[in-house]
Every structure is written in C-alpha cells, then in structure tokens.
ModelCIF file with pLDDT and N, C-alpha, C, O atoms, coordinates in Angstrom:
data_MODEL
#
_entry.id   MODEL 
#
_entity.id                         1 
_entity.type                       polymer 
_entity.pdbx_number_of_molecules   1 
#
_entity_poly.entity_id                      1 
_entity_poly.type                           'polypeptide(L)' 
_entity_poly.nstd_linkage                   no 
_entity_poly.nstd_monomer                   no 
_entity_poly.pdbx_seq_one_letter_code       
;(UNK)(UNK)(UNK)(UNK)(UNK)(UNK)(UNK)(UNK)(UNK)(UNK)(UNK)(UNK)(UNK)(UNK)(UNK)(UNK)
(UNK)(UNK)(UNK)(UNK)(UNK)(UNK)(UNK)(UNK)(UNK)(UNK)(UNK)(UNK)(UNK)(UNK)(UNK)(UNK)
(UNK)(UNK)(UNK)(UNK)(UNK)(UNK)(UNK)(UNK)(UNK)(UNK)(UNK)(UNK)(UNK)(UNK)(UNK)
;
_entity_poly.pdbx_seq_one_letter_code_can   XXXXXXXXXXXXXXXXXXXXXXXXXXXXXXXXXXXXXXXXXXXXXXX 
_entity_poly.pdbx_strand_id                 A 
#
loop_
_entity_poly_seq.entity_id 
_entity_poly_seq.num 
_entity_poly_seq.mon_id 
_entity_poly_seq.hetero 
1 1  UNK n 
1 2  UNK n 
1 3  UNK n 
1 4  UNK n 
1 5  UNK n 
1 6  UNK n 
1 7  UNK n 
1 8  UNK n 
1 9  UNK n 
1 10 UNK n 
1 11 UNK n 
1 12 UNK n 
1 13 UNK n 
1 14 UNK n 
1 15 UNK n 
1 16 UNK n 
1 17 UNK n 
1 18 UNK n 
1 19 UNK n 
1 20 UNK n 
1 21 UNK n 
1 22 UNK n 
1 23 UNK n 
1 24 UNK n 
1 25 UNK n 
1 26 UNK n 
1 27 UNK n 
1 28 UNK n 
1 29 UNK n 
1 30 UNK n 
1 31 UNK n 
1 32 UNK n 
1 33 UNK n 
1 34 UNK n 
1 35 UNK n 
1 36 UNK n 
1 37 UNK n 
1 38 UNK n 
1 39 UNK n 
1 40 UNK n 
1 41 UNK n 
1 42 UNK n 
1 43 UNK n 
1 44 UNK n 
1 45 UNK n 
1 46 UNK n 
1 47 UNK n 
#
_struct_asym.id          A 
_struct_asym.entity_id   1 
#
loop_
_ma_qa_metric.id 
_ma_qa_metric.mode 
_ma_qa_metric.name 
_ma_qa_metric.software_group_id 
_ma_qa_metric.type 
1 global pLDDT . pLDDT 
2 local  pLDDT . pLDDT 
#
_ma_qa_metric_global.metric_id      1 
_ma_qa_metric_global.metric_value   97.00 
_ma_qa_metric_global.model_id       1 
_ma_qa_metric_global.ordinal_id     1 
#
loop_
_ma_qa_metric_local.label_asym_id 
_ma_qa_metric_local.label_comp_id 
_ma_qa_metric_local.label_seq_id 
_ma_qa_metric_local.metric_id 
_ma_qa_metric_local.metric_value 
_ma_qa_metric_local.model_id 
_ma_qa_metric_local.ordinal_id 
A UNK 1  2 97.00 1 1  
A UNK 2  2 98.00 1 2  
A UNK 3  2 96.00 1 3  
A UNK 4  2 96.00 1 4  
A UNK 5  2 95.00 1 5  
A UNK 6  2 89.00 1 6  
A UNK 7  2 92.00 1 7  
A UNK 8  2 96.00 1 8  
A UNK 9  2 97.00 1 9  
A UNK 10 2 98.00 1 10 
A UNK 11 2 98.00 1 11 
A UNK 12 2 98.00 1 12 
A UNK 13 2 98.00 1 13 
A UNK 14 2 97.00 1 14 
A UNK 15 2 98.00 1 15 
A UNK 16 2 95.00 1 16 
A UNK 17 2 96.00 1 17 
A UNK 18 2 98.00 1 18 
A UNK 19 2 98.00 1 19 
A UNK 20 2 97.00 1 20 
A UNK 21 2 97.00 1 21 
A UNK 22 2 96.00 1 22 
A UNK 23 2 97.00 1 23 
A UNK 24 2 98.00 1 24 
A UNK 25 2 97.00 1 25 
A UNK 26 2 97.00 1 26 
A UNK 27 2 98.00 1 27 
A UNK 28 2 98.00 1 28 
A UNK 29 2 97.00 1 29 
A UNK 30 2 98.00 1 30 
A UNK 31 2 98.00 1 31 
A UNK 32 2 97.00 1 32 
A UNK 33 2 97.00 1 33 
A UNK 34 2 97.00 1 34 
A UNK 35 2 98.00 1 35 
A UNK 36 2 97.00 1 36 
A UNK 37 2 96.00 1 37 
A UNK 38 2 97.00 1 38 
A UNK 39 2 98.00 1 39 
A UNK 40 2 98.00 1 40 
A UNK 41 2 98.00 1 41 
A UNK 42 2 98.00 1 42 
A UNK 43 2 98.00 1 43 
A UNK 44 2 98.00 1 44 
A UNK 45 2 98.00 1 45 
A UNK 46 2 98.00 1 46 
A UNK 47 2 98.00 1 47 
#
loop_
_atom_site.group_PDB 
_atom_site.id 
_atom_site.type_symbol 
_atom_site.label_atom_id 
_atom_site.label_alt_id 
_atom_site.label_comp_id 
_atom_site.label_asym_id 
_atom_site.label_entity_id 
_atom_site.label_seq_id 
_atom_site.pdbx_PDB_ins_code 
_atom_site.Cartn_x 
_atom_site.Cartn_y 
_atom_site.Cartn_z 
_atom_site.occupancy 
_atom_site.B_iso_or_equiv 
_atom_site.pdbx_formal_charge 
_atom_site.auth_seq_id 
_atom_site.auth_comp_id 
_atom_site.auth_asym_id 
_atom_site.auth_atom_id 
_atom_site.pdbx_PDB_model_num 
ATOM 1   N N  . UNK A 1 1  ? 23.937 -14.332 -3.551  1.00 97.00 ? 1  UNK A N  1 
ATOM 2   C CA . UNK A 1 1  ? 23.905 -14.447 -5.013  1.00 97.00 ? 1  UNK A CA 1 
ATOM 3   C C  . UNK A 1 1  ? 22.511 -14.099 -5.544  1.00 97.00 ? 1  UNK A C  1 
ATOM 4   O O  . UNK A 1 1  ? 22.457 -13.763 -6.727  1.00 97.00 ? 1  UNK A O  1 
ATOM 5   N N  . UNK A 1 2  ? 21.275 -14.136 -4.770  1.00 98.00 ? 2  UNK A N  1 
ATOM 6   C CA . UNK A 1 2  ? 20.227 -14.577 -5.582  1.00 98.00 ? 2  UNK A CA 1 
ATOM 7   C C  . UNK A 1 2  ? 19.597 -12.754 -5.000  1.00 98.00 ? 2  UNK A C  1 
ATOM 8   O O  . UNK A 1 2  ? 18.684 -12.043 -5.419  1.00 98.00 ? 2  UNK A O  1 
ATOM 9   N N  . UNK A 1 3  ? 20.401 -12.609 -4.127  1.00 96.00 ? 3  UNK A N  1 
ATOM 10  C CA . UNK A 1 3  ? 20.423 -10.838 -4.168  1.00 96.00 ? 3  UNK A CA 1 
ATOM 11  C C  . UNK A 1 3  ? 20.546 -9.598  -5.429  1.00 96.00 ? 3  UNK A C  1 
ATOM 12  O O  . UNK A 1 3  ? 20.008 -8.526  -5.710  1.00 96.00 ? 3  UNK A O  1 
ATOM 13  N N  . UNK A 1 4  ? 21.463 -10.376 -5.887  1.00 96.00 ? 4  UNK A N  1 
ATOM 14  C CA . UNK A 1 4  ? 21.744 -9.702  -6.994  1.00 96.00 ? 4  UNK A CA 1 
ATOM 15  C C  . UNK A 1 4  ? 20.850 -9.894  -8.550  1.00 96.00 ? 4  UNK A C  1 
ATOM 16  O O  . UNK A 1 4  ? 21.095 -9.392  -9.647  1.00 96.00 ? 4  UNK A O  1 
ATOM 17  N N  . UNK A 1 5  ? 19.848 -10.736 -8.163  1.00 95.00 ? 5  UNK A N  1 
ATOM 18  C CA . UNK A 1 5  ? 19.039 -10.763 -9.176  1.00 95.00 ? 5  UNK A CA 1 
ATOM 19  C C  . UNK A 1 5  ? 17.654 -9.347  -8.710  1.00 95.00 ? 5  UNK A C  1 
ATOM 20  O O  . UNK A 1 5  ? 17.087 -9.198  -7.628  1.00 95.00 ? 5  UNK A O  1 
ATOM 21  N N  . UNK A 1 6  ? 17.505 -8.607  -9.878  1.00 89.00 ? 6  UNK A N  1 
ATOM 22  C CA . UNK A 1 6  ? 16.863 -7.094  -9.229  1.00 89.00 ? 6  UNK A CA 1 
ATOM 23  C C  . UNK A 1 6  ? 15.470 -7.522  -9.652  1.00 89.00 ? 6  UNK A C  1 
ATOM 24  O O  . UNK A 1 6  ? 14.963 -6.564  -10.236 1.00 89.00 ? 6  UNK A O  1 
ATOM 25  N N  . UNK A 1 7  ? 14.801 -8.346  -9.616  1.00 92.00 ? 7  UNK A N  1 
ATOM 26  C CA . UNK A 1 7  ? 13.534 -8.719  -10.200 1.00 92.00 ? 7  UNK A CA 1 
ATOM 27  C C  . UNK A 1 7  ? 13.175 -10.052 -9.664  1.00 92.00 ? 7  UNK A C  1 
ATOM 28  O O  . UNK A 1 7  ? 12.142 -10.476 -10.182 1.00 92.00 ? 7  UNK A O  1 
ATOM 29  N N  . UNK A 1 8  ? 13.657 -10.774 -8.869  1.00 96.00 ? 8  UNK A N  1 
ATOM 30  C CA . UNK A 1 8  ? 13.070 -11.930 -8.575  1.00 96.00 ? 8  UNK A CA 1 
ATOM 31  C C  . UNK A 1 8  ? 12.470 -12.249 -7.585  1.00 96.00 ? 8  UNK A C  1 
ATOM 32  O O  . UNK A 1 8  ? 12.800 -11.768 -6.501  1.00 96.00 ? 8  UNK A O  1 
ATOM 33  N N  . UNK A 1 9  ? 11.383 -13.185 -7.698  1.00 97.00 ? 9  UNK A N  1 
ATOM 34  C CA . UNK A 1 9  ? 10.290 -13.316 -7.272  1.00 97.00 ? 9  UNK A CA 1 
ATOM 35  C C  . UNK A 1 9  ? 10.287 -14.982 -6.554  1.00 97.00 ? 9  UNK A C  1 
ATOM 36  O O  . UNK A 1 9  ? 10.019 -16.048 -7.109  1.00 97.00 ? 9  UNK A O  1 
ATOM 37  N N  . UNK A 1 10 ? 10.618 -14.761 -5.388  1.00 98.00 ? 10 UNK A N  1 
ATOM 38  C CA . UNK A 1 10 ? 11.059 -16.385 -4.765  1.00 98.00 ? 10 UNK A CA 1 
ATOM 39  C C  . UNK A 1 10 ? 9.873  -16.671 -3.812  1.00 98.00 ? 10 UNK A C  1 
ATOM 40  O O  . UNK A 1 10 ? 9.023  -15.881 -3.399  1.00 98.00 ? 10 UNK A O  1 
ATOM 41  N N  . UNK A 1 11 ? 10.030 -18.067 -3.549  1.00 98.00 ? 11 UNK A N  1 
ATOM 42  C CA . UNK A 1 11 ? 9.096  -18.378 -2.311  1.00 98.00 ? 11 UNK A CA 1 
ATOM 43  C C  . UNK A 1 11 ? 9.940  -20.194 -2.235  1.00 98.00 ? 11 UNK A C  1 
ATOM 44  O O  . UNK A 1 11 ? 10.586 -20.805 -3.087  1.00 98.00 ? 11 UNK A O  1 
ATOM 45  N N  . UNK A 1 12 ? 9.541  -20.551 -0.858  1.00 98.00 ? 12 UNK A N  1 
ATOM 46  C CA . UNK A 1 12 ? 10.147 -21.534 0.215   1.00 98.00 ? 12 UNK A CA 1 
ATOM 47  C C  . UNK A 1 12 ? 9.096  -23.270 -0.186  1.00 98.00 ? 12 UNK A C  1 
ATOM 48  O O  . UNK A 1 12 ? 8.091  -23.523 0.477   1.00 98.00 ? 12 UNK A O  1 
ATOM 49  N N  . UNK A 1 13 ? 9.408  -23.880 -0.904  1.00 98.00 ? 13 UNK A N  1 
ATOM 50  C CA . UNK A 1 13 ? 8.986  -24.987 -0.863  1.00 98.00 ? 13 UNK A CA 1 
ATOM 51  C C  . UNK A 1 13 ? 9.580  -26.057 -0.486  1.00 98.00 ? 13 UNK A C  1 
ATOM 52  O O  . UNK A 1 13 ? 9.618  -27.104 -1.132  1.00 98.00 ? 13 UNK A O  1 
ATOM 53  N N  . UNK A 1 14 ? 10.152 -25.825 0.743   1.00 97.00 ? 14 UNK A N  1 
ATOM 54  C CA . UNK A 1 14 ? 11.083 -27.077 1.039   1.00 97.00 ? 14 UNK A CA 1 
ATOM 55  C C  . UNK A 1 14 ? 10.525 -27.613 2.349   1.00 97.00 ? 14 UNK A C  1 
ATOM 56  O O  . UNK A 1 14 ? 11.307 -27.909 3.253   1.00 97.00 ? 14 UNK A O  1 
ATOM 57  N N  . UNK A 1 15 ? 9.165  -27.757 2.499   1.00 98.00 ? 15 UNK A N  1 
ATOM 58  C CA . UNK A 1 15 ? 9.213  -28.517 3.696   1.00 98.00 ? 15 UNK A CA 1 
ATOM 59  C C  . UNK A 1 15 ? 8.989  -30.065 3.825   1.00 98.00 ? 15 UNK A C  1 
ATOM 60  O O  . UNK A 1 15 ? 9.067  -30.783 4.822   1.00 98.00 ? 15 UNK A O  1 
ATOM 61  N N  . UNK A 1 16 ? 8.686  -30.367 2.518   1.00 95.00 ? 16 UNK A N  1 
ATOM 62  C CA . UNK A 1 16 ? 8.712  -32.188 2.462   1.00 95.00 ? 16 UNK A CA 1 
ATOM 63  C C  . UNK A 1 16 ? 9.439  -33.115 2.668   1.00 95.00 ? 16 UNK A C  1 
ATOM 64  O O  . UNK A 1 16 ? 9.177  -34.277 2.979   1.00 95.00 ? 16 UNK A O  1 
ATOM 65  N N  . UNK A 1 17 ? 11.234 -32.148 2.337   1.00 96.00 ? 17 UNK A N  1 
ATOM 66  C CA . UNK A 1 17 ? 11.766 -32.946 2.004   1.00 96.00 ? 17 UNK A CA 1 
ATOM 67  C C  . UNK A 1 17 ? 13.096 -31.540 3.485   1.00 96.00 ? 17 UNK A C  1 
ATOM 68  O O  . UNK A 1 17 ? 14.215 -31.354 3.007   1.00 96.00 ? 17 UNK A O  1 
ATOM 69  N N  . UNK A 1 18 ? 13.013 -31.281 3.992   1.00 98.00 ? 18 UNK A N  1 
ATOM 70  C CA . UNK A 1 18 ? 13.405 -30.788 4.878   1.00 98.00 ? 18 UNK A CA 1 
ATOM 71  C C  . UNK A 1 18 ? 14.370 -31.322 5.833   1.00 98.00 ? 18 UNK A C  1 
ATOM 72  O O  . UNK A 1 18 ? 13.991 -32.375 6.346   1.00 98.00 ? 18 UNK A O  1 
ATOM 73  N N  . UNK A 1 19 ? 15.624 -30.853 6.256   1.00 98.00 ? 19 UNK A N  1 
ATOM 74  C CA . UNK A 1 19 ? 16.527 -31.716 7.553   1.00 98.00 ? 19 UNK A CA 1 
ATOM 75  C C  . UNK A 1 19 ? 15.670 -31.523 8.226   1.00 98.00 ? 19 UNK A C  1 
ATOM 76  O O  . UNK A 1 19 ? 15.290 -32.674 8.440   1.00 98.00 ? 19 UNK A O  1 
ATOM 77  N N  . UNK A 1 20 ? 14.730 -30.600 9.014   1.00 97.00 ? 20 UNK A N  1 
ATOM 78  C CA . UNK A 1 20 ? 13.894 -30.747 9.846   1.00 97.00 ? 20 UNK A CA 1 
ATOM 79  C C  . UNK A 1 20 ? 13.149 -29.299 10.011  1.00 97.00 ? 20 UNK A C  1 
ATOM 80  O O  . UNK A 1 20 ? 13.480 -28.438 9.196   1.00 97.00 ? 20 UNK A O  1 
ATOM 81  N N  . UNK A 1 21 ? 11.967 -28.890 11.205  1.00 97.00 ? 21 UNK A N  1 
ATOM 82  C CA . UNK A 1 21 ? 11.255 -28.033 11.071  1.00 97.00 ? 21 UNK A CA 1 
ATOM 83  C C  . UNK A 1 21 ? 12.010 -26.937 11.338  1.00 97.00 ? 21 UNK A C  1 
ATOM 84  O O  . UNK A 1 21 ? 11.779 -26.049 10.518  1.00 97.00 ? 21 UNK A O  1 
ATOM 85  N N  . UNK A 1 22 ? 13.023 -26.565 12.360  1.00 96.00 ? 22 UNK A N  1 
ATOM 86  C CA . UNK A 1 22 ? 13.529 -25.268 12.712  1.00 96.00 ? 22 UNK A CA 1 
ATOM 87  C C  . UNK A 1 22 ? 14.585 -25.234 12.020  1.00 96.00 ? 22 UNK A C  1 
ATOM 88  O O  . UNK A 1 22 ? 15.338 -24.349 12.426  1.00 96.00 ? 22 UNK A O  1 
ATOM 89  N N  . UNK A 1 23 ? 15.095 -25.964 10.905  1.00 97.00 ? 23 UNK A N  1 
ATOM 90  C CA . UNK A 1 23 ? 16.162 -25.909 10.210  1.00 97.00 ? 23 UNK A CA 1 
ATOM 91  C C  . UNK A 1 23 ? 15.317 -24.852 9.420   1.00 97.00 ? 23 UNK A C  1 
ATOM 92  O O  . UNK A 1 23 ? 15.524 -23.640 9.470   1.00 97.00 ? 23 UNK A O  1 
ATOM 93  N N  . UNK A 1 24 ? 14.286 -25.499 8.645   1.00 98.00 ? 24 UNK A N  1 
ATOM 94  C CA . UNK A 1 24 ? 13.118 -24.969 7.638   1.00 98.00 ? 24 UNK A CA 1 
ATOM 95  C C  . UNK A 1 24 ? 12.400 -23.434 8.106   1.00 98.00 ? 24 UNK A C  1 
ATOM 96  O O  . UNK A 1 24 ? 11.807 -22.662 7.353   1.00 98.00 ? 24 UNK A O  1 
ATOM 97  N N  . UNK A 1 25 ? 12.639 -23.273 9.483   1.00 97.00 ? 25 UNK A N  1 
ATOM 98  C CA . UNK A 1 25 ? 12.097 -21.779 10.007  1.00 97.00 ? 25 UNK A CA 1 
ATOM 99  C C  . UNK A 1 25 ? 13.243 -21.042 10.089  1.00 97.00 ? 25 UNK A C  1 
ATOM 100 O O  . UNK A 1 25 ? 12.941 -19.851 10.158  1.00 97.00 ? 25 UNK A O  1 
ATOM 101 N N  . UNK A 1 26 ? 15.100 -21.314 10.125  1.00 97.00 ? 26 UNK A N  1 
ATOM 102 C CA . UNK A 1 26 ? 16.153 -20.421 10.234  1.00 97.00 ? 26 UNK A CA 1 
ATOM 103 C C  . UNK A 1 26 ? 15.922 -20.032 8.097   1.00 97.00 ? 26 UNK A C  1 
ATOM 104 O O  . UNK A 1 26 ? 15.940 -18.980 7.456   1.00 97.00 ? 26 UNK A O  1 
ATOM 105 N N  . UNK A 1 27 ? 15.759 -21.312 7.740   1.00 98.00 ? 27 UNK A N  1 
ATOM 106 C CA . UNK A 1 27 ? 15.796 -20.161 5.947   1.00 98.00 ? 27 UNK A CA 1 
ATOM 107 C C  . UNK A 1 27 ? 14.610 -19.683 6.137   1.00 98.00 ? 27 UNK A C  1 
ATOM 108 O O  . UNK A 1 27 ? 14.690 -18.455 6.086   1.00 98.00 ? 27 UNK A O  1 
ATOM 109 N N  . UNK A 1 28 ? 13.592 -20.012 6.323   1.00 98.00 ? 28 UNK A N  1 
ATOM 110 C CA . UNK A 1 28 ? 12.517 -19.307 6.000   1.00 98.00 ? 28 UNK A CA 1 
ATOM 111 C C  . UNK A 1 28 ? 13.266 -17.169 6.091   1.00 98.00 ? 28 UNK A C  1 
ATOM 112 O O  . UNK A 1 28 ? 13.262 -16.224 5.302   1.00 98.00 ? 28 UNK A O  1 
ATOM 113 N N  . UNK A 1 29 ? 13.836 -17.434 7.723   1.00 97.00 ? 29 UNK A N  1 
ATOM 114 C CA . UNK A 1 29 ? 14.038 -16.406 8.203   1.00 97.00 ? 29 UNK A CA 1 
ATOM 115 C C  . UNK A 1 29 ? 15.111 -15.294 7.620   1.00 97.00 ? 29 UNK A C  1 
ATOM 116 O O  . UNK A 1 29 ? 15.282 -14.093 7.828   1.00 97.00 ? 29 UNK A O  1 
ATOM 117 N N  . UNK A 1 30 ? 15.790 -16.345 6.737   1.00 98.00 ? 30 UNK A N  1 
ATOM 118 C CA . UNK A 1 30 ? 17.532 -15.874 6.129   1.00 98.00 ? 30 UNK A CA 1 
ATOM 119 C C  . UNK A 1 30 ? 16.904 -15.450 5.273   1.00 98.00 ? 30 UNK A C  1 
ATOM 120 O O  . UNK A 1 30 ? 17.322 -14.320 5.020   1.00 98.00 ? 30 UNK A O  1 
ATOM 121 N N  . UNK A 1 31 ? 15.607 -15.884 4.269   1.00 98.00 ? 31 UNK A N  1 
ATOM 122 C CA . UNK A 1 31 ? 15.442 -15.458 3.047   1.00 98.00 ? 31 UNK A CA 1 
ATOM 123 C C  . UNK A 1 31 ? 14.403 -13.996 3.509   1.00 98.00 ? 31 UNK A C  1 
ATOM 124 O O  . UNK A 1 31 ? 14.363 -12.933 2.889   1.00 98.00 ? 31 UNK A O  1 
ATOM 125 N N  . UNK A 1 32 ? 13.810 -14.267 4.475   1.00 97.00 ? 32 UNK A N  1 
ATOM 126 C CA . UNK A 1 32 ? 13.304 -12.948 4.663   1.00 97.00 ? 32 UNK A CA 1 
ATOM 127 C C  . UNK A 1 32 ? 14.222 -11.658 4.800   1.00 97.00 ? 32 UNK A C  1 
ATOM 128 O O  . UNK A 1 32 ? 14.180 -10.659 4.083   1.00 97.00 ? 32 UNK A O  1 
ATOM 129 N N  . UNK A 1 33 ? 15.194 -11.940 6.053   1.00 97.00 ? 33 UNK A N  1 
ATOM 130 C CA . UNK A 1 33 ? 16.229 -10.867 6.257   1.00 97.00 ? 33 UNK A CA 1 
ATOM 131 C C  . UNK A 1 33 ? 16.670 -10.676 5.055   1.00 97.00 ? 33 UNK A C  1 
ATOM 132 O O  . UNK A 1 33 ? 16.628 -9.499  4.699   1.00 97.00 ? 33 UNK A O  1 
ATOM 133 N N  . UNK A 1 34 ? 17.331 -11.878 3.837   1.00 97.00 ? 34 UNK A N  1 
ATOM 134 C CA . UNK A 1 34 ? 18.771 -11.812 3.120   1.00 97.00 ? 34 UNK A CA 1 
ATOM 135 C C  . UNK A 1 34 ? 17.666 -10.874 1.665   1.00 97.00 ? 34 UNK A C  1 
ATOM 136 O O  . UNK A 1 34 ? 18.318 -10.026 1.055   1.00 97.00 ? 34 UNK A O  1 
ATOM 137 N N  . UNK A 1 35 ? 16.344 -11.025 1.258   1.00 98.00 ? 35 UNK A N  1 
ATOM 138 C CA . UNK A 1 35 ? 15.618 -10.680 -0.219  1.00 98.00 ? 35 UNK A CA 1 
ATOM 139 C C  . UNK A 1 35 ? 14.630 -9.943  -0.015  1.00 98.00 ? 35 UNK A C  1 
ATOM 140 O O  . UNK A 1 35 ? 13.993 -9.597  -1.010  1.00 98.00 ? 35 UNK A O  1 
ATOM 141 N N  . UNK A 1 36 ? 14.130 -9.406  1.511   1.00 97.00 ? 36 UNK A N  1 
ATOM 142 C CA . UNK A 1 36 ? 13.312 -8.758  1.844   1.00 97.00 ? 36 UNK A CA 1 
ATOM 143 C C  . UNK A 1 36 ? 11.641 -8.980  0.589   1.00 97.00 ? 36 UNK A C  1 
ATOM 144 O O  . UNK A 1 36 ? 11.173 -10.117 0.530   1.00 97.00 ? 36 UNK A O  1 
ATOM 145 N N  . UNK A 1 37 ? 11.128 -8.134  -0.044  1.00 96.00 ? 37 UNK A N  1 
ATOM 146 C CA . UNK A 1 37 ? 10.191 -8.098  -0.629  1.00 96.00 ? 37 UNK A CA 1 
ATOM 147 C C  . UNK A 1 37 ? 10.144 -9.382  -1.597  1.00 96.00 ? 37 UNK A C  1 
ATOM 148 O O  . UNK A 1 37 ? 9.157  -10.074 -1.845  1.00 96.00 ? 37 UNK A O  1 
ATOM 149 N N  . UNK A 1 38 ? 11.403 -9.524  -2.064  1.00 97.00 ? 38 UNK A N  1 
ATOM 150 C CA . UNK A 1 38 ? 11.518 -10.503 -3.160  1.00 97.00 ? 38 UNK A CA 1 
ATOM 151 C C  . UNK A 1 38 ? 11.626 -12.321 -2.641  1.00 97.00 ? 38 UNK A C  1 
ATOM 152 O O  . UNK A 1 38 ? 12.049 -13.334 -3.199  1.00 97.00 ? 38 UNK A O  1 
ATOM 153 N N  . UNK A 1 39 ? 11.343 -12.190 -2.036  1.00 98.00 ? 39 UNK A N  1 
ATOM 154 C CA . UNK A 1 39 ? 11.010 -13.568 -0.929  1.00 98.00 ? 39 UNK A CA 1 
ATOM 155 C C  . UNK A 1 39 ? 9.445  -13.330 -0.276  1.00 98.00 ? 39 UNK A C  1 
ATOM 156 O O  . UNK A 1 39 ? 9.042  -12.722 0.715   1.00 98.00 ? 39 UNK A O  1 
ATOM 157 N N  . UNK A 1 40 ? 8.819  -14.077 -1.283  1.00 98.00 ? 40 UNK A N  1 
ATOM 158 C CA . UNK A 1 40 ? 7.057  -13.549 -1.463  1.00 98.00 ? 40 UNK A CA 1 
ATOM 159 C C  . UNK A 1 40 ? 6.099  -14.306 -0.409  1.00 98.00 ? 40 UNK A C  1 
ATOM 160 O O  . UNK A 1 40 ? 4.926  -14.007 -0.182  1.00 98.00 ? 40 UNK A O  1 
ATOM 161 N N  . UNK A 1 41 ? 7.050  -15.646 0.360   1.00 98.00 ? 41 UNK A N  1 
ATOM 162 C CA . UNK A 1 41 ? 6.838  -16.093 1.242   1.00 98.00 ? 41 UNK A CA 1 
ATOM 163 C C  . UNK A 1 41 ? 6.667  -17.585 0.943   1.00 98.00 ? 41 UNK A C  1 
ATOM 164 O O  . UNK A 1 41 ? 6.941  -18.014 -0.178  1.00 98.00 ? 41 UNK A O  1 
ATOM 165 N N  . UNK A 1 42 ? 6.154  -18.507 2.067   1.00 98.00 ? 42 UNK A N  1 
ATOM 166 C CA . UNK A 1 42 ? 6.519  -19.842 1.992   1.00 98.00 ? 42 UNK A CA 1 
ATOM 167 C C  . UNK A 1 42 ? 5.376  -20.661 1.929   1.00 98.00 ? 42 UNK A C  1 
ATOM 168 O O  . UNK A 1 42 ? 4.282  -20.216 2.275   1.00 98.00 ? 42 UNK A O  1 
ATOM 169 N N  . UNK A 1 43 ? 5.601  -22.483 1.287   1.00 98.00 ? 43 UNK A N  1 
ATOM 170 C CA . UNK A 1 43 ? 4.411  -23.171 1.377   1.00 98.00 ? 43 UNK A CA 1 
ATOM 171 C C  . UNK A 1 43 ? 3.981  -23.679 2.818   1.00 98.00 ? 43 UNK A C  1 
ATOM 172 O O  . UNK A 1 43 ? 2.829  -24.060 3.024   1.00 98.00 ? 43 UNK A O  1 
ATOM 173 N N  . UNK A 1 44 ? 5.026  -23.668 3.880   1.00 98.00 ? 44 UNK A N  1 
ATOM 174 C CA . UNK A 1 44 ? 4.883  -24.339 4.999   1.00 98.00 ? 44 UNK A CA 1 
ATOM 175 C C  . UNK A 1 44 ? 3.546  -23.286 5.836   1.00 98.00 ? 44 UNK A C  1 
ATOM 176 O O  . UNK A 1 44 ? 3.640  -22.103 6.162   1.00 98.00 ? 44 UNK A O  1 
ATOM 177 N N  . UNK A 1 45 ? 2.582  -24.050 5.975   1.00 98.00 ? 45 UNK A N  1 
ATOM 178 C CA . UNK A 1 45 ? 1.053  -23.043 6.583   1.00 98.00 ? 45 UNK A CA 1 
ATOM 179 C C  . UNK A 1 45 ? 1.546  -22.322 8.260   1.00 98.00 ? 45 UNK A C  1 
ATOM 180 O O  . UNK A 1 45 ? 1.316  -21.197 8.704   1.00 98.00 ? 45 UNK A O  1 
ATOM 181 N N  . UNK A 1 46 ? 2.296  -23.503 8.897   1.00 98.00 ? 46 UNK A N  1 
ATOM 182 C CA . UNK A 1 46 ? 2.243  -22.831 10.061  1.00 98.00 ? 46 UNK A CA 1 
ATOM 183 C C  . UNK A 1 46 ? 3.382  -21.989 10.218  1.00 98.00 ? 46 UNK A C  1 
ATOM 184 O O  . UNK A 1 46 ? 3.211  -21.108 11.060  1.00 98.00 ? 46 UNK A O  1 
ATOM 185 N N  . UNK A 1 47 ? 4.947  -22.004 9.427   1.00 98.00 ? 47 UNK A N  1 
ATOM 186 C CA . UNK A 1 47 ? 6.169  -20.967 9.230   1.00 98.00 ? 47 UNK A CA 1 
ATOM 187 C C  . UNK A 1 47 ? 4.954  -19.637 9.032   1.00 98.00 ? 47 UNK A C  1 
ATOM 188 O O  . UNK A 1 47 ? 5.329  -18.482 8.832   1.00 98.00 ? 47 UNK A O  1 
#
C-alpha cells in the first residue's frame, strides 16, 4: 500500500516498543526490499 504513494519519504522508528530485535531487522529489511529509495532508513544505530 505505502508503495503506491510516489513521493514518500519513510524511515523505521520502532525499536522501543518492538516484539523484539530480529523481528525489528526482518522490517527494517521488507521496507528496504518492499520502498527501495523511499525508505530513507532507520532510528535503530546498530540495524
């Protein structure tokens, strides 16, 4: 869904409140594969 937005500008702030760390590194990874450029990257320092 958030594919289809042609201009958006995302990034990953979910690690506080997270099911856990490699849950938090498979989206990190989905949003990279799934928005390429438009997934500007994440707050987690060591992802």
């Amino acid at each position: 869904r958030l594919r289809a937005i042609p201009d958006l500008v995302l990034s990953d702030f979910g690690t506080r409140r997270r099911h856990g760390f490699l849950w938090q590194a498979w989206c990190v990874q989905a949003l990279k594969e799934g928005l390429g450029s438009r997934f500007i990257g994440t707050s987690n320092v060591l992802i």
